[in-house]
Structure formats: C-alpha cells, structure tokens
C-alpha atoms as a PDB file:
ATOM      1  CA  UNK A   1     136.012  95.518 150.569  1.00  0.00           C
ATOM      2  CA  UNK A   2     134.557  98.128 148.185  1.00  0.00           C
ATOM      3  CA  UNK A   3     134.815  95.501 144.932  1.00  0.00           C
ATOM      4  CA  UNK A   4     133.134  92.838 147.019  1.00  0.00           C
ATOM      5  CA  UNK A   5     130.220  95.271 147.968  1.00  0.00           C
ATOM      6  CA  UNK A   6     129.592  96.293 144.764  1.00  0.00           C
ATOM      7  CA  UNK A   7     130.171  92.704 142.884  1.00  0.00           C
ATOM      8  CA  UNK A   8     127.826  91.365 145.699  1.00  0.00           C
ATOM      9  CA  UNK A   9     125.490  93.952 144.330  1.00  0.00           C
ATOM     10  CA  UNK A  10     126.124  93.776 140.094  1.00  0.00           C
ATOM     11  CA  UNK A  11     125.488  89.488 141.260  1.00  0.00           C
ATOM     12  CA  UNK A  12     122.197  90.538 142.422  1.00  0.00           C
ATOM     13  CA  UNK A  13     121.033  92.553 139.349  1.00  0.00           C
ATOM     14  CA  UNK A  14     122.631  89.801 137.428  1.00  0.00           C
ATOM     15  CA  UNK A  15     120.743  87.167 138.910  1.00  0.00           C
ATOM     16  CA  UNK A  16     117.049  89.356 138.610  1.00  0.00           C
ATOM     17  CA  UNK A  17     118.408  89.597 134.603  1.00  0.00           C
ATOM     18  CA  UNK A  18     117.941  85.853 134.621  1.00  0.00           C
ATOM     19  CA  UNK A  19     121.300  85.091 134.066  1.00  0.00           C
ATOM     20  CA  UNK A  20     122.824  82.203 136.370  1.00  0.00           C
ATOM     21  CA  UNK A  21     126.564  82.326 135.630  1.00  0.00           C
ATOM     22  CA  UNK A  22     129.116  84.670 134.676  1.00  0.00           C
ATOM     23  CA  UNK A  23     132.266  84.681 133.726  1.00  0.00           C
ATOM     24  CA  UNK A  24     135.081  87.475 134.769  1.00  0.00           C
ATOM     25  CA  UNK A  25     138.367  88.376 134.041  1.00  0.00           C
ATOM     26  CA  UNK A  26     139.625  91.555 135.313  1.00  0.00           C
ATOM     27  CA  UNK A  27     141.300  92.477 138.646  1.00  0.00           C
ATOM     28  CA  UNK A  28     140.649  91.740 141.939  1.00  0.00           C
ATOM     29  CA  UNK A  29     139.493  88.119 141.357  1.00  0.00           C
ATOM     30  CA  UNK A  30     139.005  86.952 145.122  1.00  0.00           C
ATOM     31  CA  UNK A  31     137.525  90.231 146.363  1.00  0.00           C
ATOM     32  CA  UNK A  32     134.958  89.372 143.516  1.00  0.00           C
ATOM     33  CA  UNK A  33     134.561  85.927 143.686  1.00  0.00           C
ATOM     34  CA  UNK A  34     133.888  86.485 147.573  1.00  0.00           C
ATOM     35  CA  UNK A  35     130.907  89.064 146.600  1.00  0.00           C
ATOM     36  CA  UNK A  36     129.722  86.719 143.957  1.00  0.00           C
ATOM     37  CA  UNK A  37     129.516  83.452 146.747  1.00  0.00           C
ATOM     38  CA  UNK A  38     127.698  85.847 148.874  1.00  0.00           C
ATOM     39  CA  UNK A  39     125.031  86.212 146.762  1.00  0.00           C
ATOM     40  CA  UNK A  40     124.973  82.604 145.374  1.00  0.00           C
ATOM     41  CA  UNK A  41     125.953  83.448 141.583  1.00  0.00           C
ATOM     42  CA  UNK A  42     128.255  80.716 140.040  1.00  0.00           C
ATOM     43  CA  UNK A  43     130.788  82.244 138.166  1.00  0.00           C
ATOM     44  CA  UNK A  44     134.428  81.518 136.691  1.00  0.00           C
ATOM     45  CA  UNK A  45     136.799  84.118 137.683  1.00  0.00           C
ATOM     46  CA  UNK A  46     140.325  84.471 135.573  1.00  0.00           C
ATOM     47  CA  UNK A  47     142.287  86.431 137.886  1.00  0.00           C
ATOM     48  CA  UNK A  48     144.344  88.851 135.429  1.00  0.00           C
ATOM     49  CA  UNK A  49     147.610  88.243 134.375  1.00  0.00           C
ATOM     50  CA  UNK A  50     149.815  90.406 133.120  1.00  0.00           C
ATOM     51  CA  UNK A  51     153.767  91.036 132.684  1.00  0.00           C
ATOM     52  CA  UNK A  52     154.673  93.797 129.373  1.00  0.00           C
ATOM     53  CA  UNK A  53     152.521  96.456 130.439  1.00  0.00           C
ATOM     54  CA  UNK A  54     149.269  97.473 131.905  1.00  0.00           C
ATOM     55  CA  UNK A  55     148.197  97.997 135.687  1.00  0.00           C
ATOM     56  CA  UNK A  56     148.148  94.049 136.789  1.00  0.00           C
ATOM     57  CA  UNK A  57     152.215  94.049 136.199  1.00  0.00           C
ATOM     58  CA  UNK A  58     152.979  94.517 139.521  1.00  0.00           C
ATOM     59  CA  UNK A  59     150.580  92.375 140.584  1.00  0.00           C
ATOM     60  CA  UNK A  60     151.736  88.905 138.901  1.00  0.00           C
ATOM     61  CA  UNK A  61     152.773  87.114 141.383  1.00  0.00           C
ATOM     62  CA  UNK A  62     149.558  87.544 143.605  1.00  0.00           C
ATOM     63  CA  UNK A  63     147.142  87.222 140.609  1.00  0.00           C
ATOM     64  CA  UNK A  64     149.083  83.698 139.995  1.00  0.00           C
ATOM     65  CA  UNK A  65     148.639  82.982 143.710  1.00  0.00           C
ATOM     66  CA  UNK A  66     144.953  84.232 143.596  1.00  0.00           C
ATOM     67  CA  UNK A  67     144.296  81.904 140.225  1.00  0.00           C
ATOM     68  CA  UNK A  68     145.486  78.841 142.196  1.00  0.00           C
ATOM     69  CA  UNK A  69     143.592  79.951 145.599  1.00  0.00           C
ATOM     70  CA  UNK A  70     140.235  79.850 143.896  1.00  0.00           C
ATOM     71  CA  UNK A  71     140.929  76.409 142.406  1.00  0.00           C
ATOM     72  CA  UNK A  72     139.656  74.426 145.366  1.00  0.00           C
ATOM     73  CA  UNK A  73     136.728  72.204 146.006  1.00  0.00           C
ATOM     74  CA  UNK A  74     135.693  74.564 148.492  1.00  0.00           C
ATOM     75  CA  UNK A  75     135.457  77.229 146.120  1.00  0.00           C
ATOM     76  CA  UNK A  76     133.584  74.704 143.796  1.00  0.00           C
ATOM     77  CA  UNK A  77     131.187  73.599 146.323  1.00  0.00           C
ATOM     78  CA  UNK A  78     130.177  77.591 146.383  1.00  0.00           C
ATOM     79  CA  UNK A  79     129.891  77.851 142.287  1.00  0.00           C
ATOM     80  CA  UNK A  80     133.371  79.719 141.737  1.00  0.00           C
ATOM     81  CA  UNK A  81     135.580  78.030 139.207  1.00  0.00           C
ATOM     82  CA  UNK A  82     139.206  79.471 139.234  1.00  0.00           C
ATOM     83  CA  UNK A  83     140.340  80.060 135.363  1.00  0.00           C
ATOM     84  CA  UNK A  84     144.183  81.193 133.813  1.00  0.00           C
ATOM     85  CA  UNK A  85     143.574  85.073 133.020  1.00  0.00           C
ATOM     86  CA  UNK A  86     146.119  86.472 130.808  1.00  0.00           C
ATOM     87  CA  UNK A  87     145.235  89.877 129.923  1.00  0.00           C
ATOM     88  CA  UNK A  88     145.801  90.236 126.281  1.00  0.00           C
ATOM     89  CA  UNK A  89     148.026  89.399 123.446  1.00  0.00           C
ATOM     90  CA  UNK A  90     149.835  92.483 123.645  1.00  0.00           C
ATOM     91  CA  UNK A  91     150.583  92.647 127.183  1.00  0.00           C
ATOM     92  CA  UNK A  92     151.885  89.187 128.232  1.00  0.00           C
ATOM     93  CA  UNK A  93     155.297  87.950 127.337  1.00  0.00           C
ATOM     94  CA  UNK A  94     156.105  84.559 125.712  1.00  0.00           C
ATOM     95  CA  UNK A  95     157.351  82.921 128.979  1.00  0.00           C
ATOM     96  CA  UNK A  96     154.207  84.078 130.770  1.00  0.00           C
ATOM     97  CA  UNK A  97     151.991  82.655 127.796  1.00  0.00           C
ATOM     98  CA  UNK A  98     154.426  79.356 128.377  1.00  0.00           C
ATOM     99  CA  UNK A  99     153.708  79.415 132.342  1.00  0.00           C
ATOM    100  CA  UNK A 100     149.787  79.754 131.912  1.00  0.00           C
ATOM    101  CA  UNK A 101     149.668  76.760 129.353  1.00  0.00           C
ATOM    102  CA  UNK A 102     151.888  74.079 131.505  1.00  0.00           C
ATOM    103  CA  UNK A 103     149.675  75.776 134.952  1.00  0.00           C
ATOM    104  CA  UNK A 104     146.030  75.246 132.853  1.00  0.00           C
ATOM    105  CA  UNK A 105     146.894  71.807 131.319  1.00  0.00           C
ATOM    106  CA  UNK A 106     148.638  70.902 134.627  1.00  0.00           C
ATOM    107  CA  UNK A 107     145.278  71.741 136.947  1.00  0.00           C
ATOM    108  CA  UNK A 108     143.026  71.494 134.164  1.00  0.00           C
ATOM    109  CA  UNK A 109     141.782  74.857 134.101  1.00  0.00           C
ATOM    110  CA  UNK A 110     140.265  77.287 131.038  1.00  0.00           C
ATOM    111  CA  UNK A 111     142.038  79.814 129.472  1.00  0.00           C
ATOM    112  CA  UNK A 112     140.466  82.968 129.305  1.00  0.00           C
ATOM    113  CA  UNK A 113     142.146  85.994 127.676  1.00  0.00           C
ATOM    114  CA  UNK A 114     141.059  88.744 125.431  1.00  0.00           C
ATOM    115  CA  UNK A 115     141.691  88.767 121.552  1.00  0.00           C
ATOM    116  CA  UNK A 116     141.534  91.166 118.628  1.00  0.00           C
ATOM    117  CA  UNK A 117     139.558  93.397 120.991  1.00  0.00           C
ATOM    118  CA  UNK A 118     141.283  96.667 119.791  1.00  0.00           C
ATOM    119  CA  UNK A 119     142.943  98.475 116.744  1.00  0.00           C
ATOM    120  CA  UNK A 120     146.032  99.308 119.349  1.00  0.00           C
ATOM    121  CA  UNK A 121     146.629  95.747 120.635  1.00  0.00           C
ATOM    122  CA  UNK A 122     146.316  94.410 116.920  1.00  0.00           C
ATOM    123  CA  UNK A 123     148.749  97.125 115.599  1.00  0.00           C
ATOM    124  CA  UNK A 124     151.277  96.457 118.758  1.00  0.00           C
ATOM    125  CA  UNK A 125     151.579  92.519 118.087  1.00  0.00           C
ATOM    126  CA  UNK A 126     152.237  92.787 114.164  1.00  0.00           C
ATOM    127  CA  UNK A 127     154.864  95.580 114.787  1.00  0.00           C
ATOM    128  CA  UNK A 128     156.162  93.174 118.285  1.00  0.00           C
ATOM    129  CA  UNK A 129     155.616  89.762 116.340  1.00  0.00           C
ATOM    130  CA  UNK A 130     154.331  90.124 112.489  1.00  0.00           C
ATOM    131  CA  UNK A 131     151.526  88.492 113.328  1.00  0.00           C
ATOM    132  CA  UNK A 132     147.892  88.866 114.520  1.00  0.00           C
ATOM    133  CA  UNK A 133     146.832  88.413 117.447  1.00  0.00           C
ATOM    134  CA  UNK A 134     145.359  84.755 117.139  1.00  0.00           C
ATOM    135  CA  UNK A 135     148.424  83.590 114.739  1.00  0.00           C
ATOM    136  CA  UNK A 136     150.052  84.825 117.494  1.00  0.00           C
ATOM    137  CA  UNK A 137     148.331  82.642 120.043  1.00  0.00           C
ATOM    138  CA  UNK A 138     148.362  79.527 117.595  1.00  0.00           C
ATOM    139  CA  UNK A 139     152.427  79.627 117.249  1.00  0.00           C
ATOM    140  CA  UNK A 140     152.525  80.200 121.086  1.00  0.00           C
ATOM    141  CA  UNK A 141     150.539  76.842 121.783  1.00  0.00           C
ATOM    142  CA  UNK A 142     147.870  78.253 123.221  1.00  0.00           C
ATOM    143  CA  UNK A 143     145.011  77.533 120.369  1.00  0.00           C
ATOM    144  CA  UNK A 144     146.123  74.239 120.920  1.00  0.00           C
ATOM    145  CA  UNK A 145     146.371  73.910 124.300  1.00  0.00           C
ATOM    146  CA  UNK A 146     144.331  70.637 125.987  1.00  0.00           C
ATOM    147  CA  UNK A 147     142.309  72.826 127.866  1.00  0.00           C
ATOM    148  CA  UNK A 148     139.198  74.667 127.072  1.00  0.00           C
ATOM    149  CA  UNK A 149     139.627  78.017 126.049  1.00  0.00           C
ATOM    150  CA  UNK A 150     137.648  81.709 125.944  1.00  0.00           C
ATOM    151  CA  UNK A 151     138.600  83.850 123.574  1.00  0.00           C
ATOM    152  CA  UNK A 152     136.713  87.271 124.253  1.00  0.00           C
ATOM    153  CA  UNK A 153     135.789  89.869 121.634  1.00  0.00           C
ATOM    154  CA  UNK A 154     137.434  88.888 118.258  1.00  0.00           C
ATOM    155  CA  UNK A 155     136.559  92.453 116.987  1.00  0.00           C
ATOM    156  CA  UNK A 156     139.553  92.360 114.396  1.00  0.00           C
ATOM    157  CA  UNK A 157     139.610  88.350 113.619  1.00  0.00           C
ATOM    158  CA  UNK A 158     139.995  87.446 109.661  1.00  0.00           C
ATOM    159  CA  UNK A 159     138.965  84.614 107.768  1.00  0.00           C
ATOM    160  CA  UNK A 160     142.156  83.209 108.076  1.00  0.00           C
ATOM    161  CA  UNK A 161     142.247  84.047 112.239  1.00  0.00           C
ATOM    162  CA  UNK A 162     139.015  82.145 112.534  1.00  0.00           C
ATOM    163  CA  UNK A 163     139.889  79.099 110.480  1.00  0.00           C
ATOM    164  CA  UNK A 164     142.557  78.376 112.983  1.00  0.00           C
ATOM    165  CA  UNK A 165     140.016  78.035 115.812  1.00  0.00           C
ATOM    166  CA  UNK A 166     137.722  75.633 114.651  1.00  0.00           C
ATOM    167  CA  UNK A 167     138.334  72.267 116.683  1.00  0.00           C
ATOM    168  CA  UNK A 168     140.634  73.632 118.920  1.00  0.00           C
ATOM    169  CA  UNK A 169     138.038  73.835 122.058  1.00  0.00           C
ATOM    170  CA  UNK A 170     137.789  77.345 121.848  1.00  0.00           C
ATOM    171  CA  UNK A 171     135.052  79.766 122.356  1.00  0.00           C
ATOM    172  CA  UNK A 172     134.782  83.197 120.751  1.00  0.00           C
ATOM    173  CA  UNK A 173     133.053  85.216 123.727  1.00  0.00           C
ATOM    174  CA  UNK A 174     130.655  88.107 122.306  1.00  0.00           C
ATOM    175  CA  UNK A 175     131.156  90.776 124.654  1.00  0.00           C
ATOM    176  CA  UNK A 176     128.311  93.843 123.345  1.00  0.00           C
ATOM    177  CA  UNK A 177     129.809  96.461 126.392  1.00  0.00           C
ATOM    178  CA  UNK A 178     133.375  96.379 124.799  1.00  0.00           C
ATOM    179  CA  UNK A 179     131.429  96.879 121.074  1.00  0.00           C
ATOM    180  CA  UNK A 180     129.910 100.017 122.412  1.00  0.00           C
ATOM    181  CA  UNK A 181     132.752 101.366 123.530  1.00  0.00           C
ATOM    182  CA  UNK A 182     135.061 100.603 120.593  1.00  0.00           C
ATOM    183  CA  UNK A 183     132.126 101.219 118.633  1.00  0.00           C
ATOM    184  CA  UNK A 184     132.481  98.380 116.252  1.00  0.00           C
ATOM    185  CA  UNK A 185     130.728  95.280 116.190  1.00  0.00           C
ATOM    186  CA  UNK A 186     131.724  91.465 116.256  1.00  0.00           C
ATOM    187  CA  UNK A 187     131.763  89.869 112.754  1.00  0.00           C
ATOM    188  CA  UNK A 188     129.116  87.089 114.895  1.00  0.00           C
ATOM    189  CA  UNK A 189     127.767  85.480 111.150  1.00  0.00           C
ATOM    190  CA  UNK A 190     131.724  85.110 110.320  1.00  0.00           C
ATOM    191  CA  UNK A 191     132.040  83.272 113.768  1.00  0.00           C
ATOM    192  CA  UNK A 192     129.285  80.908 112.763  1.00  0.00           C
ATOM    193  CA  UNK A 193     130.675  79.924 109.423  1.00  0.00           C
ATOM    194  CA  UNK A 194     133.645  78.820 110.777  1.00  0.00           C
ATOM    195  CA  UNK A 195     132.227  77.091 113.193  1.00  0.00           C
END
C-alpha cells in the first residue's frame, strides 16, 4: 500500500517534469505498476530477479510470477509493459540468466538488468567468472538474446565491453542518480562511438 501511495505520487511529479514514460526495475513491481496506472504514467516495470545474493532472493518465485502477471493486454491497455528484471551480474546465477532468456524470447519481453554499475559487482564477477561483467553477459547469451535489451549504468564498460554491444539490440541506459551516488560518471562520448 505504502509503495503504491508514494509511486502514485513520484508518477505525478514525473509527469509535471514532462516526462511520459518510465522505466523501473527494483522491487515491488505490481504495488508500483498499480500506483503508476493510477495516475496514467506508461511505464515498463522489470520486476527484480534475483537468486546469489541480495534482498529479492527470497522473493524469486513471486517476482517471476509478478513479471508474467503484468504481461497482459489488460495491463497494456493501461500503459504498463511487464519486462525480465534480473538484478545484476553479480547476483544472478547461470541457470537463472538461462530461465530469463528462454521466458523473454518465449513472451517477447525486454531484458532489463543493471551492468558495470559498481567497483564491487565488477570485482565479484572477475574473481566468480574472469570476466567482466558484459563478457560475462555475452558468453551467457544474453547480449545476444532476440529480444530487446536495457543495459543500465555501464559505469565500468571498456572499449572492448562496448564493442560487443553494438548490433545486438541493446541499450546502454544513463542513469545520473546512481552517478551521484557512486560518484563517477558514465563514459556517454565512449557509448556514442561505439554506437
């Protein structure tokens, strides 16, 4: 009740900001995308999915059934698009990674996870896998994947991270709130010369 109060209320603000969709992946997807229909913003909403570590674990199972609850036309008819949510590199395991790409190519839906966002998930997938964290995601099939995919922050992408991307129908999302707090910017004119 309390998240769909105050998402009913951050929709509003949103909306006066001039901004006319949003996108959210984070916890309590249908509480939000219920306060987001209420006040009429359109937005895709990645229920989080999570299964190593972090406060979603214990919550798969419903965050799975909440990704495929929102992915109905009556949802769509309101503006709420249901998208796959894994949480992070770091903090889903390989057979989740293999579940979420058979469930978004299966029902069509994005793929929205967050990438390279910190210096802790980037050191804990080298020393869990050798590899950063969108190597890690291209040799898991997910860059590849025949959906569309958001790939949010890409704080600590390389050259060689963002040359993978390009064609792959995937978005790097800029994300200045998570910049703050890390305090370290986006490489944004790297982004654009790869494309």
């Amino acid at each position: 009740e309390d998240v769909r109060a105050f998402a009913r209320y951050a929709a509003y603000e949103t909306i006066l900001s001039g901004t006319g969709m949003v996108w959210d992946h984070y916890y309590h997807g249908e509480a939000l995308a219920n306060g987001l229909a209420d006040a009429g913003l359109p937005a895709v909403i990645a229920p989080t999915l999570q299964d190593i570590h972090g406060p979603g674990v214990k919550d798969l199972d419903a965050q799975l059934n909440a990704t495929a609850s929102l992915d109905t036309e009556a949802w769509r008819r309101k503006g709420i698009f249901s998208s796959l949510g894994p949480h992070a590199t770091d903090t889903v395991s390989d057979s989740l990674w293999r579940m979420v790409i058979d469930m978004a190519e299966k029902r069509q839906l994005p793929i929205h996870v967050h990438v390279s966002q910190s210096p802790e998930e980037y050191e804990r997938l080298m020393d869990r896998a050798g590899q950063s964290p969108i190597q890690f995601l291209k040799s898991r099939g997910v860059v590849d994947a025949q959906v569309a995919k958001l790939f949010v922050h890409g704080l600590y992408a390389s050259a060689d991270d963002l040359s993978v991307l390009s064609d792959q129908d995937v978005v790097l999302g800029y994300c200045p709130f998570s910049q703050v707090q890390f305090g370290f910017p986006a490489h944004v004119e790297n982004w654009a010369k790869h494309g």
